[in-house]
N, C-alpha and C. Protein backbone atom coordinates (compact mmCIF):
# COMPACT_ATOMS: atom_id res chain seq x y z
N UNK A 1 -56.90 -38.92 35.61
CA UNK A 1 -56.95 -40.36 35.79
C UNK A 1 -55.52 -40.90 35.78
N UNK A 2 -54.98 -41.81 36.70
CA UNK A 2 -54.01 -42.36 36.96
C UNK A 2 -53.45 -43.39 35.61
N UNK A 3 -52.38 -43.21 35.03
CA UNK A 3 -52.07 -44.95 34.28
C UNK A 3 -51.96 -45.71 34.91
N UNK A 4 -52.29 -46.94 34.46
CA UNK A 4 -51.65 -48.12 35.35
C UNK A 4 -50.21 -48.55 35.11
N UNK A 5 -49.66 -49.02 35.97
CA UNK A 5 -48.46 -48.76 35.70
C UNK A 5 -48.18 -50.45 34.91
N UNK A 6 -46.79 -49.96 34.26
CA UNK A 6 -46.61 -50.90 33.38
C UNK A 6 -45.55 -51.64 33.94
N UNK A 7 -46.12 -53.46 33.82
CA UNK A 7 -44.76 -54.28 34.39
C UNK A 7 -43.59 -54.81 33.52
N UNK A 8 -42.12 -54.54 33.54
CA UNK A 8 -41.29 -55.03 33.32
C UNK A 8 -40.79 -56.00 33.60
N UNK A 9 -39.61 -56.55 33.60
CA UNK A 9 -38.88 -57.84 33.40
C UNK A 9 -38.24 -57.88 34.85
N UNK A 10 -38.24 -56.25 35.51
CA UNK A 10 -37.50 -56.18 36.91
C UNK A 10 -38.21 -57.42 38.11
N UNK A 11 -37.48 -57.28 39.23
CA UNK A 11 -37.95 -58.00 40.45
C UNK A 11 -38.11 -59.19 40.18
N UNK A 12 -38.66 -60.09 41.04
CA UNK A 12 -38.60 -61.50 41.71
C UNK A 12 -39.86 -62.48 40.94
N UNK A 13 -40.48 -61.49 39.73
CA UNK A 13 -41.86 -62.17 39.44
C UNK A 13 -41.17 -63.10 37.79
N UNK A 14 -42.02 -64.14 38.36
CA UNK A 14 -40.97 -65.89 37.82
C UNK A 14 -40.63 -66.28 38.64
N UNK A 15 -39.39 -66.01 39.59
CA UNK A 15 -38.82 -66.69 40.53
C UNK A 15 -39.53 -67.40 41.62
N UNK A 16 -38.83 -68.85 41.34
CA UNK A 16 -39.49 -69.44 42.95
C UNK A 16 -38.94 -68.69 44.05
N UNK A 17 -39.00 -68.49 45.08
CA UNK A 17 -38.13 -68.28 46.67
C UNK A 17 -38.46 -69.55 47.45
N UNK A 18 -39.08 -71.02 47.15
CA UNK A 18 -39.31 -72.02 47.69
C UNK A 18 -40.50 -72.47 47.57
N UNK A 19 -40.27 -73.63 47.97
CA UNK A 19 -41.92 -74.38 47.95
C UNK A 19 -42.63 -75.24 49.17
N UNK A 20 -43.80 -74.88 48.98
CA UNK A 20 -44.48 -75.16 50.82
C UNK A 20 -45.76 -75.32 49.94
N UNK A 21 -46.19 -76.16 51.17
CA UNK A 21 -47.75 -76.39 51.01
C UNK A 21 -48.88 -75.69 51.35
N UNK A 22 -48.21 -74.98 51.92
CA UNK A 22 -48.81 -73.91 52.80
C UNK A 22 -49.31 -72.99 51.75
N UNK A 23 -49.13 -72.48 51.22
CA UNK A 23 -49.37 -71.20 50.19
C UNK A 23 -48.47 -70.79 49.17
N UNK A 24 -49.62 -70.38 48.57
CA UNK A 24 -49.15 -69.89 46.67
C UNK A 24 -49.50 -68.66 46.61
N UNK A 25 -49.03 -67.48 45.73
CA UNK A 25 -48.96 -66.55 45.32
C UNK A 25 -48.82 -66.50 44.01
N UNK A 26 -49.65 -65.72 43.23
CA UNK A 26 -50.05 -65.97 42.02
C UNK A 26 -50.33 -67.41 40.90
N UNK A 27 -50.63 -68.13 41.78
CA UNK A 27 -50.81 -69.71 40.92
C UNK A 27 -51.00 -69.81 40.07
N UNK A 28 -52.19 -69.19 39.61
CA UNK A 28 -52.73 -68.85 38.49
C UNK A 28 -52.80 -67.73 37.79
N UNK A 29 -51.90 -66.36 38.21
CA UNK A 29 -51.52 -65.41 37.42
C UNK A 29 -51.90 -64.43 38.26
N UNK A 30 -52.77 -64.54 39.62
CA UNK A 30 -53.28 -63.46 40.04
C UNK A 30 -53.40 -64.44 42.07
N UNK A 31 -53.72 -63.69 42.77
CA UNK A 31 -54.44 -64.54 43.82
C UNK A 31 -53.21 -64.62 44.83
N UNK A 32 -54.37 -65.31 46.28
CA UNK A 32 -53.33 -65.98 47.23
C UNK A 32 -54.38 -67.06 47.73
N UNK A 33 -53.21 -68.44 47.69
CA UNK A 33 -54.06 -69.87 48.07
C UNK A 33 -53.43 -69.78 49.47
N UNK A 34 -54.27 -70.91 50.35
CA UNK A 34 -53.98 -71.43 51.60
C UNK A 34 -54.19 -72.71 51.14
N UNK A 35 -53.24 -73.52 51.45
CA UNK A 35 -53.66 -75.05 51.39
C UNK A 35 -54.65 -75.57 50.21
N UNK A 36 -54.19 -74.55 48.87
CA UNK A 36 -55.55 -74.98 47.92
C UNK A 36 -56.50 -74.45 47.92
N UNK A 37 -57.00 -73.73 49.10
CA UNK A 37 -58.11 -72.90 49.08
C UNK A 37 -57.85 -71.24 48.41
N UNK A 38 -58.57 -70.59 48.09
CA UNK A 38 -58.60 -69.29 47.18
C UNK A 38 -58.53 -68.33 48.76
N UNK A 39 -57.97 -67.61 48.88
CA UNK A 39 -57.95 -66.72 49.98
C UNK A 39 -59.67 -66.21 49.67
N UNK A 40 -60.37 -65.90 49.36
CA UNK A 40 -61.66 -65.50 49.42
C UNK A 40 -62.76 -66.19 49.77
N UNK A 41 -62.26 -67.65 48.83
CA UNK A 41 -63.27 -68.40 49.60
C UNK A 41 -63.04 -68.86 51.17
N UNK A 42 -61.79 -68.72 51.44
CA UNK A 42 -61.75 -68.86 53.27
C UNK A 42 -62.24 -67.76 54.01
N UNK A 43 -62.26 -66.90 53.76
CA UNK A 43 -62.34 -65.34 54.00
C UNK A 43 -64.04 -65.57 53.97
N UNK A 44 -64.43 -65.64 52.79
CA UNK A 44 -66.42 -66.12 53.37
C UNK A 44 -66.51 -67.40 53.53
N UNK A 45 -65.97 -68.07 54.20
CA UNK A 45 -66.95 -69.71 54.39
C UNK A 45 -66.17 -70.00 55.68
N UNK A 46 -64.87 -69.28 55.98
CA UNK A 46 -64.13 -70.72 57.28
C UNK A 46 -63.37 -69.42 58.07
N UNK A 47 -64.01 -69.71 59.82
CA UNK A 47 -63.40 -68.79 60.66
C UNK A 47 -62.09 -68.94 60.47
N UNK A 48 -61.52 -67.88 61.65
CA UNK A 48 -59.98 -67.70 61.58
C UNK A 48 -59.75 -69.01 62.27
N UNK A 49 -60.08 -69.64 63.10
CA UNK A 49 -59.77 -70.78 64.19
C UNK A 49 -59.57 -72.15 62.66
N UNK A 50 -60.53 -71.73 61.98
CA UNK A 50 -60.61 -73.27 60.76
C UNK A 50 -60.16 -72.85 60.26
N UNK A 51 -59.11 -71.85 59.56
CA UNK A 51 -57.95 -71.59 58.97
C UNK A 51 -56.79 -71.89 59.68
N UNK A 52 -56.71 -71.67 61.16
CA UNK A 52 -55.53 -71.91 61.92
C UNK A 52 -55.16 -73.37 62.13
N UNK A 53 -55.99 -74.25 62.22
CA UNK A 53 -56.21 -75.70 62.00
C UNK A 53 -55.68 -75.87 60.72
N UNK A 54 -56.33 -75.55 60.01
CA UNK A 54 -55.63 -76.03 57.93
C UNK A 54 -54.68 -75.61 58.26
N UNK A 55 -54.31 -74.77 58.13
CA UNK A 55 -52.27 -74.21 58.34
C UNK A 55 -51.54 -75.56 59.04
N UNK A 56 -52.07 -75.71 60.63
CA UNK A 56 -51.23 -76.33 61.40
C UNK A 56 -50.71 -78.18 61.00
N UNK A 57 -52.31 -78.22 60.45
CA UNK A 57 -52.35 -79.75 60.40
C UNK A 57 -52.90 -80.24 59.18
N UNK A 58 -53.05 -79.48 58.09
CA UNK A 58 -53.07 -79.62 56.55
C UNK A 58 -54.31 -79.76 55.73
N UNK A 59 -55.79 -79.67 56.74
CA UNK A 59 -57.05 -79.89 56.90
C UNK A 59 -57.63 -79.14 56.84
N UNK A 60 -59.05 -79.19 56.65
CA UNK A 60 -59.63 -77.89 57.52
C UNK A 60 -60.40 -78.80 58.12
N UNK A 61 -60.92 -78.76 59.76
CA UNK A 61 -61.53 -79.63 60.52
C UNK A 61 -62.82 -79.80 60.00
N UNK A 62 -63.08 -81.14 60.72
CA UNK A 62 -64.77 -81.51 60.87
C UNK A 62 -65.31 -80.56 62.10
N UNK A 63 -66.52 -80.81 62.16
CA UNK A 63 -66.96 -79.98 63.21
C UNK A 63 -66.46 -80.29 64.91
N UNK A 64 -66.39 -81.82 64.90
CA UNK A 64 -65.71 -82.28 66.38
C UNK A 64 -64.15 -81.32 66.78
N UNK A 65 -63.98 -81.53 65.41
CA UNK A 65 -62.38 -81.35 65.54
C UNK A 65 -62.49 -79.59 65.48
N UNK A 66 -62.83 -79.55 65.13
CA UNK A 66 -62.70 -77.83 65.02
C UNK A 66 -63.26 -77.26 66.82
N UNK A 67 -64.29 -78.24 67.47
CA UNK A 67 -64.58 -77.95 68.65
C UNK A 67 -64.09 -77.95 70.00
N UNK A 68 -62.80 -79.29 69.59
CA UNK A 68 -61.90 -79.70 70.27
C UNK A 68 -60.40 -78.78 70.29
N UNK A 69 -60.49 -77.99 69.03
CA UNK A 69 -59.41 -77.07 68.86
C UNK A 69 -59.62 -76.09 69.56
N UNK A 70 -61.14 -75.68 69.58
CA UNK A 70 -61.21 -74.32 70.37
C UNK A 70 -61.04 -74.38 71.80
N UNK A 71 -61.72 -75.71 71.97
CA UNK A 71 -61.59 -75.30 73.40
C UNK A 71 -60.03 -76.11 74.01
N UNK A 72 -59.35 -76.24 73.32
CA UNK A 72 -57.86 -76.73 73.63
C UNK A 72 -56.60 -75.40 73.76
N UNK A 73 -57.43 -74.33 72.28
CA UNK A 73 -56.86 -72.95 72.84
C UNK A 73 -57.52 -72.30 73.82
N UNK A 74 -59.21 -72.17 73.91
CA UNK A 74 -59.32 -71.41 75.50
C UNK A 74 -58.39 -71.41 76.46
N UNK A 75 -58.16 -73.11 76.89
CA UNK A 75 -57.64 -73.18 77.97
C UNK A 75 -55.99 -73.00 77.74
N UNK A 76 -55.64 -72.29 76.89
CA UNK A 76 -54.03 -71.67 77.01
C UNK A 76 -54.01 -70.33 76.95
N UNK A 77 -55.46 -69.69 77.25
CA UNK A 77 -55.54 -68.49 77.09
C UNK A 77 -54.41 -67.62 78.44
N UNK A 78 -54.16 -68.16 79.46
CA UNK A 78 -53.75 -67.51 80.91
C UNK A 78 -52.58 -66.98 79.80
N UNK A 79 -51.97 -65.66 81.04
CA UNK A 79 -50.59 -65.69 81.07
C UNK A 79 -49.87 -65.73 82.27
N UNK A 80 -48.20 -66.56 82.20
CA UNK A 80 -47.57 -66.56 83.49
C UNK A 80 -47.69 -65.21 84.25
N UNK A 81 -47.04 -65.00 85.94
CA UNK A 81 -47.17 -63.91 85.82
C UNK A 81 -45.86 -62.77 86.02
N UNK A 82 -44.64 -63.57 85.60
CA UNK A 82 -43.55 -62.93 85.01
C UNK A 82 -43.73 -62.19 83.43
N UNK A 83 -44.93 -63.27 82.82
CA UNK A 83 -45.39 -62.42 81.26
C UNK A 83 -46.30 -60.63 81.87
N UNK A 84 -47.10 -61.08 82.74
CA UNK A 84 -47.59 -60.18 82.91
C UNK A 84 -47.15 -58.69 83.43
N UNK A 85 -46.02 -59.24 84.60
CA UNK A 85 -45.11 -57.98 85.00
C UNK A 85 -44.55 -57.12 83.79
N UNK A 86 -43.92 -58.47 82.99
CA UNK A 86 -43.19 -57.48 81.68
C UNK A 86 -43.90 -57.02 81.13
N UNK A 87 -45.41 -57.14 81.02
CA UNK A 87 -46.34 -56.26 79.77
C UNK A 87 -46.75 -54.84 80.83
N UNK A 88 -46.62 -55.35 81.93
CA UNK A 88 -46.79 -54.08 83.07
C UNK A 88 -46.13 -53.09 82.60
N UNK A 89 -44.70 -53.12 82.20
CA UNK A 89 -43.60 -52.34 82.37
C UNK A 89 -43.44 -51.71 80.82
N UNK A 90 -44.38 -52.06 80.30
CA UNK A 90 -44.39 -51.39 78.84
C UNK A 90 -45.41 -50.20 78.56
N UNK A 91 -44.72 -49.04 77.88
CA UNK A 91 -45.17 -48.00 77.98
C UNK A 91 -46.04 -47.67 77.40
N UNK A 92 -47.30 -47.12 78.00
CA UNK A 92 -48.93 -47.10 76.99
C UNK A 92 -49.12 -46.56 75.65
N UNK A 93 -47.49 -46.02 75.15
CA UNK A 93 -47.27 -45.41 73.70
C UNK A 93 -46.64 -46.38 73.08
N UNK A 94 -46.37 -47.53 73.50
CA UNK A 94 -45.67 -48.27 72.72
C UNK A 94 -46.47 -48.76 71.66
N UNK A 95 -46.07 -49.48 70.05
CA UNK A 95 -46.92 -49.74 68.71
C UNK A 95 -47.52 -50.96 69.60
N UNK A 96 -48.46 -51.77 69.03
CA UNK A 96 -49.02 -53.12 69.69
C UNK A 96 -48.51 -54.25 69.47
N UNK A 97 -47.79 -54.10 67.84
CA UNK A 97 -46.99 -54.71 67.46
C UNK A 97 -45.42 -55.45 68.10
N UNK A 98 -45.13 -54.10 68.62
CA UNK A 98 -43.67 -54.24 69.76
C UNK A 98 -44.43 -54.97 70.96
N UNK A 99 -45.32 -55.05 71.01
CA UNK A 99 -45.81 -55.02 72.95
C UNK A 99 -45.68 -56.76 72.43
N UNK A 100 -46.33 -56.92 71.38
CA UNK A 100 -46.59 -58.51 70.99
C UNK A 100 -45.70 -59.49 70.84
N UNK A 101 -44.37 -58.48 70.03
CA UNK A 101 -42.96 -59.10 69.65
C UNK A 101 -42.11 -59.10 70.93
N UNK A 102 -42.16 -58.74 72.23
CA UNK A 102 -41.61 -58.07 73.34
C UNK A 102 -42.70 -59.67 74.06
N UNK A 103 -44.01 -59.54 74.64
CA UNK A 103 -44.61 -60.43 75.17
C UNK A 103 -44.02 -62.05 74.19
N UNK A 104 -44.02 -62.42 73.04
CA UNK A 104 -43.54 -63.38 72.71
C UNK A 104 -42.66 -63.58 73.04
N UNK A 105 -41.35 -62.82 72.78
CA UNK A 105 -40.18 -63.20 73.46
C UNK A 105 -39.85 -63.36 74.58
N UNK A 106 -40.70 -62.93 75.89
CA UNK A 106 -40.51 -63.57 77.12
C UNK A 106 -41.31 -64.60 77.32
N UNK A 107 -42.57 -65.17 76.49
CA UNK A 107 -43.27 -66.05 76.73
C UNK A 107 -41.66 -67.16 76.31
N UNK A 108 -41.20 -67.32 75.14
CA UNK A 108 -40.42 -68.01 74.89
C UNK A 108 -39.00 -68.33 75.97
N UNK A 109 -39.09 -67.57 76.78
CA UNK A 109 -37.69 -67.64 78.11
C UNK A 109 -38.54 -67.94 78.86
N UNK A 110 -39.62 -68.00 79.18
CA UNK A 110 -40.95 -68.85 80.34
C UNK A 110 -40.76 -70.18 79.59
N UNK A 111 -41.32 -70.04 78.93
CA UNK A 111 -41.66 -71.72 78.00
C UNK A 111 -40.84 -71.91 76.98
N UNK A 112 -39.87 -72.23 77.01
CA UNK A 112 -38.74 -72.44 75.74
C UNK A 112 -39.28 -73.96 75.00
N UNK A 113 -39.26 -73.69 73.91
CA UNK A 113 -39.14 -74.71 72.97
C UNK A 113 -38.30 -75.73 72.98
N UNK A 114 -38.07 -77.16 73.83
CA UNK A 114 -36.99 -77.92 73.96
C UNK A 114 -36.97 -79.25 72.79
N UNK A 115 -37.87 -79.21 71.98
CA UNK A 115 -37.93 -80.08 70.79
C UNK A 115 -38.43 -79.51 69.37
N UNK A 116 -38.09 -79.84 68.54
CA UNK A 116 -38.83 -79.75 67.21
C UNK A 116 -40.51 -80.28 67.27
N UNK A 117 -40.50 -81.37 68.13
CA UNK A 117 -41.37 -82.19 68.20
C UNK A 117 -42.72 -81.11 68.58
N UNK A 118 -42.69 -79.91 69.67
CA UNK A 118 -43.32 -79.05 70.14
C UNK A 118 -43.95 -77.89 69.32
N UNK A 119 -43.59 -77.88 68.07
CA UNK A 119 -43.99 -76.63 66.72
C UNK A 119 -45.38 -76.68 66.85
N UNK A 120 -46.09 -77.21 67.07
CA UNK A 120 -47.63 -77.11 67.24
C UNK A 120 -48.32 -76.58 68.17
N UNK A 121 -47.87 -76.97 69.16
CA UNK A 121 -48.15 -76.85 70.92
C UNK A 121 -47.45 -75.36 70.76
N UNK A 122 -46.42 -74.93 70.54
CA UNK A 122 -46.05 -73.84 70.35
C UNK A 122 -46.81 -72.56 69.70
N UNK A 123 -47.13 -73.08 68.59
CA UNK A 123 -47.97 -72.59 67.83
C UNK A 123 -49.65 -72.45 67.80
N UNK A 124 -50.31 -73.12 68.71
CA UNK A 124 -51.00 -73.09 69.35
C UNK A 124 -51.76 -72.06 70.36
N UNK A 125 -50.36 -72.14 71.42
CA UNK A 125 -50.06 -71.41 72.52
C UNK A 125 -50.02 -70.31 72.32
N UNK A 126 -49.17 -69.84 70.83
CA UNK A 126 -49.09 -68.00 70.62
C UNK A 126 -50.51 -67.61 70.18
N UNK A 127 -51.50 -68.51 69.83
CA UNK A 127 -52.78 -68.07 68.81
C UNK A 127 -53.49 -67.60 70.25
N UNK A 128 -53.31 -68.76 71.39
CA UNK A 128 -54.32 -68.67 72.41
C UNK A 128 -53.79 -67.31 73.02
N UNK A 129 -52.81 -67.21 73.21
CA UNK A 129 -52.65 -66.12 74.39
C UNK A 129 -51.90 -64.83 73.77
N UNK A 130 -51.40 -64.77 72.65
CA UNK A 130 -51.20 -63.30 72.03
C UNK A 130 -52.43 -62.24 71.95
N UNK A 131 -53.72 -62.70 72.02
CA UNK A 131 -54.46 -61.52 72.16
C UNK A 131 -54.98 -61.31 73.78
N UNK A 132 -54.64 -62.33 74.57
CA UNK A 132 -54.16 -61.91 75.99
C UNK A 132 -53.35 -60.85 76.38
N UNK A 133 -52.12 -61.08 75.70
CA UNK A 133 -50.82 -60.69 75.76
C UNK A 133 -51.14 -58.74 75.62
N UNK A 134 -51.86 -58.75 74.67
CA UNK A 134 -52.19 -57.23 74.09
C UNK A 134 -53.11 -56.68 74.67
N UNK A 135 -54.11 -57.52 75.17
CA UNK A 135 -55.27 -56.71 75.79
C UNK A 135 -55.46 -56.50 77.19
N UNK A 136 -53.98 -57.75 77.98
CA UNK A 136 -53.77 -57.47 78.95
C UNK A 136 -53.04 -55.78 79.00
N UNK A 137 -51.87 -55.68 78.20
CA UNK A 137 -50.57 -54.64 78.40
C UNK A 137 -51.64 -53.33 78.10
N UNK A 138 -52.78 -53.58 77.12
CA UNK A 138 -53.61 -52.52 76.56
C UNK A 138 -54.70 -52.20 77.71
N UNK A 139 -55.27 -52.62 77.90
CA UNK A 139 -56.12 -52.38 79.86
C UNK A 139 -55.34 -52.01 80.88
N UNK A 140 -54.06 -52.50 81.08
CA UNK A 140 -53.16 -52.20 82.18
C UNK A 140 -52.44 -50.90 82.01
N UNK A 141 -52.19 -50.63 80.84
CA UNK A 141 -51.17 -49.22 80.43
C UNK A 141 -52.64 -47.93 80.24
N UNK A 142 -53.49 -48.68 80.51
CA UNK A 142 -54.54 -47.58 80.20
C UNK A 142 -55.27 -46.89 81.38
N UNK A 143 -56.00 -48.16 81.94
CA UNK A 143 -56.69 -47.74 83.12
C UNK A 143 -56.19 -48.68 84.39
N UNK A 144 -54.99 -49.51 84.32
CA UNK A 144 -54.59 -50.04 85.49
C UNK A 144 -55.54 -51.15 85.62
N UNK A 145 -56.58 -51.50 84.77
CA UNK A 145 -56.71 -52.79 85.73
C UNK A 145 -56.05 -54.20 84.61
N UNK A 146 -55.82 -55.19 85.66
CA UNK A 146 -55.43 -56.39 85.19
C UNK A 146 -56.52 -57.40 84.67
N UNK A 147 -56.62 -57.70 83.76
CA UNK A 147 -57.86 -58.54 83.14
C UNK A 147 -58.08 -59.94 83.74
N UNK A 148 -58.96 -60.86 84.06
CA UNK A 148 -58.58 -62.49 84.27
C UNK A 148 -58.75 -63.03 82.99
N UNK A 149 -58.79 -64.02 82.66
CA UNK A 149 -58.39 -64.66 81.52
C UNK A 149 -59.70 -65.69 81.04
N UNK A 150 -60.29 -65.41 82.06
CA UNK A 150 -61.15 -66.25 82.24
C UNK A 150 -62.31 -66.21 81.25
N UNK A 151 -63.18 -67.01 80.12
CA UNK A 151 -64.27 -66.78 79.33
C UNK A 151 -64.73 -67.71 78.88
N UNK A 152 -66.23 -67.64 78.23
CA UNK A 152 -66.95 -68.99 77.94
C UNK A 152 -66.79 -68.31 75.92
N UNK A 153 -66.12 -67.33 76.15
CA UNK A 153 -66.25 -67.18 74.24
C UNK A 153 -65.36 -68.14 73.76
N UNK A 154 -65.74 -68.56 72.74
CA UNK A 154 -64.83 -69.23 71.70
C UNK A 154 -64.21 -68.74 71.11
N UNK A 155 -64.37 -67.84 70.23
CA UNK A 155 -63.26 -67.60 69.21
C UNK A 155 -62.30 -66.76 69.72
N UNK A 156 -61.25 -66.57 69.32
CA UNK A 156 -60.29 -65.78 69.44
C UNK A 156 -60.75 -64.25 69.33
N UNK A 157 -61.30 -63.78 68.47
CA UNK A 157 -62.11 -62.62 67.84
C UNK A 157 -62.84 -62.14 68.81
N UNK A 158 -63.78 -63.20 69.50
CA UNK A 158 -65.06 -62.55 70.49
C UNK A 158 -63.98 -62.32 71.82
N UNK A 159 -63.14 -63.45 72.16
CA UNK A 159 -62.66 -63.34 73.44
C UNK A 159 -61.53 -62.17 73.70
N UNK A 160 -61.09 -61.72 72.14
CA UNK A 160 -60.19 -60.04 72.32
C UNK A 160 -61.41 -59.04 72.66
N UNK A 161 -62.66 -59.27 71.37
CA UNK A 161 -63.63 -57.45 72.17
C UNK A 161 -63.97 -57.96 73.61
N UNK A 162 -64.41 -59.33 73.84
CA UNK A 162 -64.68 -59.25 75.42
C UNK A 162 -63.97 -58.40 76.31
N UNK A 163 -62.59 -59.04 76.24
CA UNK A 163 -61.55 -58.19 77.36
C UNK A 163 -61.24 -57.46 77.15
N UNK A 164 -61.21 -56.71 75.83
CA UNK A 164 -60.63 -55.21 75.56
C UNK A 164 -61.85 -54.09 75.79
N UNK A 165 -63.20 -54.74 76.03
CA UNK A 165 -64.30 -53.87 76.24
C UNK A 165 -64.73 -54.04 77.91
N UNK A 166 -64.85 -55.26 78.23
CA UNK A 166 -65.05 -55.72 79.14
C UNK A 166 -66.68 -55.94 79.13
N UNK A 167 -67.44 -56.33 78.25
CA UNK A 167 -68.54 -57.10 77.78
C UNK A 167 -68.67 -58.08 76.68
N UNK A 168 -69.71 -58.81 76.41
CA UNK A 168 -70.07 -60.07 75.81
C UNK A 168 -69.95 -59.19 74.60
N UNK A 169 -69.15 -59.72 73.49
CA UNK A 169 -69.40 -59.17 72.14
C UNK A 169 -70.97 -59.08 71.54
């Protein structure tokens, strides 16, 4: 049987590194909050889309609003198709991780950020179309075909197995 290991006085635990509203780490001695919420209870009660909302805009939506979010990311699901050439040109061994950090960074020389004012719309935009981004480069580096973008799923979740399977979840 393993000990548990014993904590000392070492490392960063006490220390602030800053403060945000966004999230806490150990608040109460143990845990991770979102906006006040217990990471568990978001985890069983509120999709990823009504977590991405609380993050962005400090809430977690009503039902209008949560309906109006989704379908505000559907429709940023496309990608240009200078994004798409470059995910062409990436090699079917590459991590998914790189393909993602590689597709962001040319989405960002397509669509540059010209205000502060834009952090949302920005942020938005990477939720809608980063699992584009992957499941395009991941279909194309595999079997060559190019995906459309096109879907009546909502969530982010259903609309990656859609295109990465190429059926209705």
């Amino acid at each position: 049987m393993t000990e548990k290991k014993k904590l000392s006085g070492a490392g960063l635990r006490g220390q602030s590194a800053g403060e945000t509203a966004l999230c806490t780490v150990g608040k109460t001695g143990a845990g991770l909050t979102y906006r006040g919420y217990s990471i568990e209870t978001l985890a069983d009660n509120a999709s990823f889309e009504e977590v991405a909302y609380m993050l962005l805009y400090g809430k977690l939506p009503n039902a209008a609003e949560l309906a109006h979010y989704k379908t505000r990311l559907t429709g940023m699901r496309a990608l240009p198709d200078a994004l798409k050439a470059c995910l062409e040109l990436i090699p079917a061994s590459a991590h998914p991780m790189d393909v993602m950090r590689t597709g962001c960074s040319m989405l960002g020389v397509l669509e540059p950020e010209t205000s502060f004012d834009q952090q949302e719309e920005k942020a938005e935009r990477l939720l809608a179309c980063l699992p584009s981004m992957l499941v395009y480069w991941y279909r194309f580096a595999q079997d060559g075909t190019e995906i459309d973008f096109d879907s009546s799923e909502s969530s982010i979740a259903g609309y990656f197995l859609e295109k990465m399977h190429d059926a209705t979840p």
